[in-house]
C-alpha atoms as a PDB file:
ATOM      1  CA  UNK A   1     -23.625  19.006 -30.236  1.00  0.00           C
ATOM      2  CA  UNK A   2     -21.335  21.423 -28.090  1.00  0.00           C
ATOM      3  CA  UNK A   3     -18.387  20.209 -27.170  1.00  0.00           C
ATOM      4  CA  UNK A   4     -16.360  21.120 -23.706  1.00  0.00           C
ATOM      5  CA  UNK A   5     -14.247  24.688 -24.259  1.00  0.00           C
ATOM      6  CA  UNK A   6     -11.516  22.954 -22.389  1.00  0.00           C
ATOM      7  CA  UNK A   7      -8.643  22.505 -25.170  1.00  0.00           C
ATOM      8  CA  UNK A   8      -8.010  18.620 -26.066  1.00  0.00           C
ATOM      9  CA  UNK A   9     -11.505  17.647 -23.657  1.00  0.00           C
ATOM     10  CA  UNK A  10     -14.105  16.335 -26.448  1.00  0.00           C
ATOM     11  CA  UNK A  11     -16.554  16.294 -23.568  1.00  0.00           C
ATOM     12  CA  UNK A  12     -20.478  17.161 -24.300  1.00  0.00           C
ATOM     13  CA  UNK A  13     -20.931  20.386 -22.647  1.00  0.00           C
ATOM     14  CA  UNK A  14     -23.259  20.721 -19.388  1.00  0.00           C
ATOM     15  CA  UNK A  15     -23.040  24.444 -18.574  1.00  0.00           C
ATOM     16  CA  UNK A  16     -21.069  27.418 -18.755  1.00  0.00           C
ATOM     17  CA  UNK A  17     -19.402  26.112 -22.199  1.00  0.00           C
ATOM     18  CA  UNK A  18     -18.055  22.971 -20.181  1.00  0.00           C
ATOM     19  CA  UNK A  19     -18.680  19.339 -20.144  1.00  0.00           C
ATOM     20  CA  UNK A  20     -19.976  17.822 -16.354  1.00  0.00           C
ATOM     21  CA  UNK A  21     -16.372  16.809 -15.390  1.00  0.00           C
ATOM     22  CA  UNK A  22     -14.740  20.353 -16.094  1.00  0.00           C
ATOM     23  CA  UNK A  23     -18.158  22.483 -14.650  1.00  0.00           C
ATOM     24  CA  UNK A  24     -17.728  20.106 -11.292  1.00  0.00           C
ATOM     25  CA  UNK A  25     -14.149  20.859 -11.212  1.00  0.00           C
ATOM     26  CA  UNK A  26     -14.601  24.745 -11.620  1.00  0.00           C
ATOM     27  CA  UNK A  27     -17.401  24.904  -9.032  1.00  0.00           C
ATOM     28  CA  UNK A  28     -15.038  23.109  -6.635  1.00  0.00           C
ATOM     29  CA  UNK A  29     -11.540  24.837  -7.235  1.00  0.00           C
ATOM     30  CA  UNK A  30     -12.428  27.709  -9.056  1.00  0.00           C
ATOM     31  CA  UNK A  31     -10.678  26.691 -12.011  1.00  0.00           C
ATOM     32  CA  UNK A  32     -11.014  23.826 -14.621  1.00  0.00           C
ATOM     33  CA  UNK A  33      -7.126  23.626 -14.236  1.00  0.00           C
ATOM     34  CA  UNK A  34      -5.609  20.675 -11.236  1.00  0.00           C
ATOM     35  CA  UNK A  35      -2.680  22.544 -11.306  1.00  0.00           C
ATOM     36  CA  UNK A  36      -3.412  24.315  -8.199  1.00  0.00           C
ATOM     37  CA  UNK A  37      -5.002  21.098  -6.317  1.00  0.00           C
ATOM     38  CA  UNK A  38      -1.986  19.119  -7.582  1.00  0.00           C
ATOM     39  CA  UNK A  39       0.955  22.081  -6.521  1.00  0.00           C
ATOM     40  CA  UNK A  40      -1.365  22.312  -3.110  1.00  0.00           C
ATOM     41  CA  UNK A  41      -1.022  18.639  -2.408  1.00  0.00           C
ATOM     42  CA  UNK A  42       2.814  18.432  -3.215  1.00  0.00           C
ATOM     43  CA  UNK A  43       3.966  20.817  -0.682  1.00  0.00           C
ATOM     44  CA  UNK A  44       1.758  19.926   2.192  1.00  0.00           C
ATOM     45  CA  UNK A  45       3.743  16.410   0.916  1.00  0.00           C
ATOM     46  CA  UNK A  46       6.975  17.586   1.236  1.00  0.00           C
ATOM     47  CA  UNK A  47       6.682  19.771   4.162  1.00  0.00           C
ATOM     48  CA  UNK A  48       5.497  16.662   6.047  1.00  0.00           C
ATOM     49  CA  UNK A  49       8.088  14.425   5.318  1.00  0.00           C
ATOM     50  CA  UNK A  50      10.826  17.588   5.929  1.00  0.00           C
ATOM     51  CA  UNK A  51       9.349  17.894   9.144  1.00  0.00           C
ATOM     52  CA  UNK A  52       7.465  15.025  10.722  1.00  0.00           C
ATOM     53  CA  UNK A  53       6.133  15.352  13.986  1.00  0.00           C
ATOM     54  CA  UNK A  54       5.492  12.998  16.641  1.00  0.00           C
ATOM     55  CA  UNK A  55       1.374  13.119  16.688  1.00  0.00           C
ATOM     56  CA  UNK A  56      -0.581  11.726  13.863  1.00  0.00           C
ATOM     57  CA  UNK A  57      -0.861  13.380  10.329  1.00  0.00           C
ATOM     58  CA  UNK A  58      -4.479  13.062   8.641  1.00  0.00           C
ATOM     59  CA  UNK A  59      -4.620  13.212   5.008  1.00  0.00           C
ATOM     60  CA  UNK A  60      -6.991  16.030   4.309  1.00  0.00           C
ATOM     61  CA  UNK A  61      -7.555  15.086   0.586  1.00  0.00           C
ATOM     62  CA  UNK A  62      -9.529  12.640  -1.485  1.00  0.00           C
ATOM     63  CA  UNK A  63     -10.309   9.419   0.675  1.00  0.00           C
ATOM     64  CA  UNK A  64     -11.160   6.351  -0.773  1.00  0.00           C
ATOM     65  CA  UNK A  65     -14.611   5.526   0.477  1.00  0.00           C
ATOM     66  CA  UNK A  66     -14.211   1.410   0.215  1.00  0.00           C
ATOM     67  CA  UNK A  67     -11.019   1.333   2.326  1.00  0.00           C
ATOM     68  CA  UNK A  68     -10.859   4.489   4.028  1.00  0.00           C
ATOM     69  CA  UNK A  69      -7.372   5.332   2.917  1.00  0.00           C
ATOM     70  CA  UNK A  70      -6.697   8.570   1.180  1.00  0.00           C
ATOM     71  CA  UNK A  71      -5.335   8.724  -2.184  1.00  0.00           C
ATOM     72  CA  UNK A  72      -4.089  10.646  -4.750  1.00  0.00           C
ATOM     73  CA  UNK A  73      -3.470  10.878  -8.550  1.00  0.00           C
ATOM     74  CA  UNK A  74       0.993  10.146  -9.493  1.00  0.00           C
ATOM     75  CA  UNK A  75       1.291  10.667 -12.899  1.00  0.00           C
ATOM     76  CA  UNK A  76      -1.597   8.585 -14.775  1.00  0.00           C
ATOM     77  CA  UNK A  77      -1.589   6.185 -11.592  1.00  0.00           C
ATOM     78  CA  UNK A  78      -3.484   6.602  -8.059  1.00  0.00           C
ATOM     79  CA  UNK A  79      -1.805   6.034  -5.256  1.00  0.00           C
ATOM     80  CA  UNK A  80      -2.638   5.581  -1.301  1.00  0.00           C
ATOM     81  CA  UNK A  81      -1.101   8.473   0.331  1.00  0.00           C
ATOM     82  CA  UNK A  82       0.230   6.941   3.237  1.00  0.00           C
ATOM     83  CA  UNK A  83       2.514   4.797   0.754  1.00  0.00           C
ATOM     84  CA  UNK A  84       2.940   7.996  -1.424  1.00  0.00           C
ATOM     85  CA  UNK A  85       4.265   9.693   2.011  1.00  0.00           C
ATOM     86  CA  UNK A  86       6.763   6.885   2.898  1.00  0.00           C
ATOM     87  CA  UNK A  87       8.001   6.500  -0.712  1.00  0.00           C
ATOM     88  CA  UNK A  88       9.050  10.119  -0.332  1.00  0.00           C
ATOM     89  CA  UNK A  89      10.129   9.341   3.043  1.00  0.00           C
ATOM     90  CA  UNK A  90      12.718   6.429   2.701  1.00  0.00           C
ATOM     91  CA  UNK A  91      13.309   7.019  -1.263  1.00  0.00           C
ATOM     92  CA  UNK A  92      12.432   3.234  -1.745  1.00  0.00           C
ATOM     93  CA  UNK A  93       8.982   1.562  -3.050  1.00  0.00           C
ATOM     94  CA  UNK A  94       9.841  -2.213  -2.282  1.00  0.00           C
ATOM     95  CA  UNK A  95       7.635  -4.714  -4.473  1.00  0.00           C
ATOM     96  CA  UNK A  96       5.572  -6.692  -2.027  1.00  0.00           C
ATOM     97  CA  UNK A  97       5.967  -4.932   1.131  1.00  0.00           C
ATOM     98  CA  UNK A  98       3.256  -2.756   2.545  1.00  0.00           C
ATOM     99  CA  UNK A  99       3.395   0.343   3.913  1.00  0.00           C
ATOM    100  CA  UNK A 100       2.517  -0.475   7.513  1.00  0.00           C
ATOM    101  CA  UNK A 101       0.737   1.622  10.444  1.00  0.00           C
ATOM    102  CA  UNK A 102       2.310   1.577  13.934  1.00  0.00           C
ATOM    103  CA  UNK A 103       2.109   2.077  16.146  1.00  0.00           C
ATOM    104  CA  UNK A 104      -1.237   4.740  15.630  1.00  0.00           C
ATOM    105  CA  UNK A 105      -3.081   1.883  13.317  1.00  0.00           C
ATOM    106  CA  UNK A 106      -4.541   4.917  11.515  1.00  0.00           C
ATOM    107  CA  UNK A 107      -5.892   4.318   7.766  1.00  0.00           C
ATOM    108  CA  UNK A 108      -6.347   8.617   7.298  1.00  0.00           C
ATOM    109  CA  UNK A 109      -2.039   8.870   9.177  1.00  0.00           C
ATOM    110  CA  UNK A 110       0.534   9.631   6.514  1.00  0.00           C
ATOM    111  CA  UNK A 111       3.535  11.130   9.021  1.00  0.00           C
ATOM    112  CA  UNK A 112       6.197   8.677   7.968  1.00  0.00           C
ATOM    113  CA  UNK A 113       7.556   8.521  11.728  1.00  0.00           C
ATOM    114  CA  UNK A 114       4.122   6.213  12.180  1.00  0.00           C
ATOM    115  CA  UNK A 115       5.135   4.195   9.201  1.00  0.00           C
ATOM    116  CA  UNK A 116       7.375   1.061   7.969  1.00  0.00           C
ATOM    117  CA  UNK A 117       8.139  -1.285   4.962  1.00  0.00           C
ATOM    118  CA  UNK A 118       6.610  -4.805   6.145  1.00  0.00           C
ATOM    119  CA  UNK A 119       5.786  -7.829   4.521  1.00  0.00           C
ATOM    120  CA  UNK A 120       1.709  -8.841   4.585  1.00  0.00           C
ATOM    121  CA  UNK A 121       2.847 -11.257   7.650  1.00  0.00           C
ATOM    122  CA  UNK A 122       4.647  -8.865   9.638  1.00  0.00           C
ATOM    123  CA  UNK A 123       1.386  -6.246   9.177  1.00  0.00           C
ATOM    124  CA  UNK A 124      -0.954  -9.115  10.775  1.00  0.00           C
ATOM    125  CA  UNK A 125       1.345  -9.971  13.309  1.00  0.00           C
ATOM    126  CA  UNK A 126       1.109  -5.714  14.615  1.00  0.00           C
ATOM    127  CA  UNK A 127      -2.470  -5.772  14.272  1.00  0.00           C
ATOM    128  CA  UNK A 128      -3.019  -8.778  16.436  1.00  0.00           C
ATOM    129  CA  UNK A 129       0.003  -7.203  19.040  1.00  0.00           C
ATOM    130  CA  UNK A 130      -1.711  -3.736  19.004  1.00  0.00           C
ATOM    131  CA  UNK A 131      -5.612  -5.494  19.294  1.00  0.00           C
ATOM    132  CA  UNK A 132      -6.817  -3.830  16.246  1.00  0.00           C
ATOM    133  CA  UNK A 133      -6.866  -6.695  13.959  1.00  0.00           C
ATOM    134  CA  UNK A 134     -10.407  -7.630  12.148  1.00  0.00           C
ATOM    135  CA  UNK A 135     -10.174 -11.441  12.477  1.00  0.00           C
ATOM    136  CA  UNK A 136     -12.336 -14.012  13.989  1.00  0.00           C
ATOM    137  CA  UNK A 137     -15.716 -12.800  15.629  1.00  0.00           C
ATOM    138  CA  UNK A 138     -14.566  -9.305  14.750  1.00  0.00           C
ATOM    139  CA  UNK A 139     -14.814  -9.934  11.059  1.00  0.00           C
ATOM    140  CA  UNK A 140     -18.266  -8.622   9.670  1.00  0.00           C
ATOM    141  CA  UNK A 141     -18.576 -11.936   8.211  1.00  0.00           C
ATOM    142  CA  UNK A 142     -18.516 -13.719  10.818  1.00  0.00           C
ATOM    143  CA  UNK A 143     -21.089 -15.812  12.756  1.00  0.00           C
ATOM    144  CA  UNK A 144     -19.498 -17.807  15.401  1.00  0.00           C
ATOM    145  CA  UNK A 145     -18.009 -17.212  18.293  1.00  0.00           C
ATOM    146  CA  UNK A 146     -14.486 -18.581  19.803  1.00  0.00           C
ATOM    147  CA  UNK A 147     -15.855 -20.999  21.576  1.00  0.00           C
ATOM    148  CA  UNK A 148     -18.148 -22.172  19.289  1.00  0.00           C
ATOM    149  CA  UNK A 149     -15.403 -22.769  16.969  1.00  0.00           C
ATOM    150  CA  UNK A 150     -13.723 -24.747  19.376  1.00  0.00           C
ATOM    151  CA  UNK A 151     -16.760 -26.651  20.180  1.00  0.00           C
ATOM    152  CA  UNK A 152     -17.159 -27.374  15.988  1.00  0.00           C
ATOM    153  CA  UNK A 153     -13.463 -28.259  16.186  1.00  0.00           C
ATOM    154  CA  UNK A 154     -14.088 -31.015  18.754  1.00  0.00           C
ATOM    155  CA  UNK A 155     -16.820 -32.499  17.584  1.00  0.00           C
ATOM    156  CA  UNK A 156     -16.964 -35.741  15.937  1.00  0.00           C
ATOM    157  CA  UNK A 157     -19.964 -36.005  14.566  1.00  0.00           C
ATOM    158  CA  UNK A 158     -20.921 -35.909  10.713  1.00  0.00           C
ATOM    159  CA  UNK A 159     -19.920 -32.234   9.565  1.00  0.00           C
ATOM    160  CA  UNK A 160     -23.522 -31.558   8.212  1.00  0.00           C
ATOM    161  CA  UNK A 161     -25.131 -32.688  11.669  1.00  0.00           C
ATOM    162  CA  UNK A 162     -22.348 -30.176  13.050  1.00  0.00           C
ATOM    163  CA  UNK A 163     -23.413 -27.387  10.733  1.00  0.00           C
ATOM    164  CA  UNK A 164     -27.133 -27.821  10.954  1.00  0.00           C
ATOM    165  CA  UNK A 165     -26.801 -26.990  15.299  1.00  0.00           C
ATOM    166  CA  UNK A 166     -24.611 -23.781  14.224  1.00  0.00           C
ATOM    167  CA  UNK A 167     -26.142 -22.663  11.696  1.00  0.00           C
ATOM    168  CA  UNK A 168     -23.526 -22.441   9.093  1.00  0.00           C
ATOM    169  CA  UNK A 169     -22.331 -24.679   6.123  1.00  0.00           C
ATOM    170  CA  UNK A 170     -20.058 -27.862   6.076  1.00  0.00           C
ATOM    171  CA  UNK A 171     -18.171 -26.174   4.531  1.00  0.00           C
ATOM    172  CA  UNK A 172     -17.501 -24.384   7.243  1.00  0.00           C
ATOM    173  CA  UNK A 173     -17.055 -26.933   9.529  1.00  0.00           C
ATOM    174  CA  UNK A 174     -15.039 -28.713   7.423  1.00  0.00           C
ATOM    175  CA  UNK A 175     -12.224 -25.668   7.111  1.00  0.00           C
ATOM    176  CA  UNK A 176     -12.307 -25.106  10.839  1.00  0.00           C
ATOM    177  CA  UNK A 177     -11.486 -29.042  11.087  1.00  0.00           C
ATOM    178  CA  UNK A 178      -8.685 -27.944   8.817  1.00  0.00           C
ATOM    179  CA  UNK A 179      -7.630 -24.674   9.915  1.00  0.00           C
ATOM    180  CA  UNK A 180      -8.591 -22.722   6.819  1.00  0.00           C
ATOM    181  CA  UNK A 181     -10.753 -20.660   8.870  1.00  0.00           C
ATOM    182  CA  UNK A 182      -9.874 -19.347  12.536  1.00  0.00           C
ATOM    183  CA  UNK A 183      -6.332 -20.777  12.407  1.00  0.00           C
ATOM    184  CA  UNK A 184      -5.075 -19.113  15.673  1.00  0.00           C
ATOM    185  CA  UNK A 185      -7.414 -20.548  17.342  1.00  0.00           C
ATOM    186  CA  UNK A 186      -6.888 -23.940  16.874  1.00  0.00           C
ATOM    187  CA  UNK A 187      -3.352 -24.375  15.799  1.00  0.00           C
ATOM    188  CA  UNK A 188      -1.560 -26.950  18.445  1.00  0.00           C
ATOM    189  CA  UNK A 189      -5.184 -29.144  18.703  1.00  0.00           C
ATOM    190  CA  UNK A 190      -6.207 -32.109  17.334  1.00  0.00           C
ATOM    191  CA  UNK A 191      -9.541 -32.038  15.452  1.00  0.00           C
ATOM    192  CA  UNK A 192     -12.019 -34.726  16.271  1.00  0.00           C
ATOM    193  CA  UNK A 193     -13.036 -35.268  12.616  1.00  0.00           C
ATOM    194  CA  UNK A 194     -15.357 -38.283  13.000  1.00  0.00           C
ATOM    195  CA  UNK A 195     -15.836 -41.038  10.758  1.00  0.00           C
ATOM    196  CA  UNK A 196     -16.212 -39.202   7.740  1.00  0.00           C
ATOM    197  CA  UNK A 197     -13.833 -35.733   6.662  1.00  0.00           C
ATOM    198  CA  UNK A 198     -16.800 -34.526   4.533  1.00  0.00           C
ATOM    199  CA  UNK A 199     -13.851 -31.940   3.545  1.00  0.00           C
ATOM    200  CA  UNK A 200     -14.854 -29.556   0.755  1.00  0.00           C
ATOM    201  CA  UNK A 201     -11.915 -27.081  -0.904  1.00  0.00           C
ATOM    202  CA  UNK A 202     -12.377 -23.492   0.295  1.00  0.00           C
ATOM    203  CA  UNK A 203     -10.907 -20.133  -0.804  1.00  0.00           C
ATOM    204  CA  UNK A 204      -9.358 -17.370   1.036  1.00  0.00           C
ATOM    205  CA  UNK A 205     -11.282 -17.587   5.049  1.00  0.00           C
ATOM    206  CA  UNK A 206     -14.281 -14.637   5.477  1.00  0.00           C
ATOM    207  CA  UNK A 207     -12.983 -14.492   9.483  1.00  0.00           C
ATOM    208  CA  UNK A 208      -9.594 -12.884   7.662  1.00  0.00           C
ATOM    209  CA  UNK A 209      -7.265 -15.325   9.983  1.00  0.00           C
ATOM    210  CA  UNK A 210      -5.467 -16.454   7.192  1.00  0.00           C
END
């Protein structure tokens, strides 16, 4: 069995003396070496942060293609390059903050002059200011509307009667009655709850409200 020519990579090789991960790498960069990616990504870094301007900056590297935030390799650890690019920014990586978009709401933006240390709270509070948030009939799990929740919230019926008309679960039901799901739409109302709660424990709401 061959193994990869690149020293210290015990890879089985796929062409050209190389395993698949090396050979992909050389067709891309024209070396098996990230030393030139790496050195490439660094000062289109720092020259950013030297000089930010007032328009959005697009990451034009490796984007992550669940959340649709670019990222790059730190040491042994990927990172989200917008954080990367504030980190570098304000010298400060505060546990439990996030590194927030505003006012441009861009995932791909990394200028740090369209960025800010915010708690989770504080994050969800811009989104729903600057109408970009994801929550209630916008979320892609959703399947009622406003004022169908409101409807389910008043009604006192028995919660499976109430979730056999919309279609959904009593489960449902049950954490609109108790604000698990669509919160900000019903906080400062009184559910009609009926006779019978029919309350069942729920985790984190698929309408992202919470």
């Amino acid at each position: 069995m061959n193994i990869c020519s690149v020293d210290g990579c015990n890879g089985v090789v796929c062409g050209f003396g190389l395993c698949n991960k090396h050979y992909q790498r050389f067709k891309k960069y024209g070396t098996t070496d990230l030393t030139p990616r790496v050195s490439k990504i660094k000062k289109w870094l720092d020259e950013l942060v030297a000089n930010p301007p007032a328009e959005c900056v697009l990451w034009p590297f490796s984007v992550d293609s669940t959340s649709g935030y670019g990222i790059l390799r730190v040491g042994k650890k990927t990172r989200t390059a917008h954080r990367y690019a504030l980190i570098l920014s304000t010298g400060d990586d505060p546990a439990g903050k996030t590194a927030a978009h505003g006012p441009c709401h861009n995932r791909l933006c990394c200028n740090p002059r369209h960025l800010s240390w915010k708690t989770t709270a504080e994050n969800h509070a811009d989104k729903v200011r600057d109408d970009t948030h994801n929550r209630g009939q916008r979320h892609y799990l959703a399947k009622l509307k406003p004022n169908q929740v409101l409807e389910i919230f008043a009604d006192a019926r028995m919660h499976k009667d109430i979730a056999k008309d919309y279609g959904v679960s009593r489960s449902v039901v049950s954490s609109i009655k108790t604000r698990i799901y669509w919160k900000w739409l019903t906080d400062g109302k009184e559910p009609n709850c009926g006779k019978r709660a029919d309350w069942y424990p729920q985790a984190e709401a698929p309408d992202g409200s919470n």
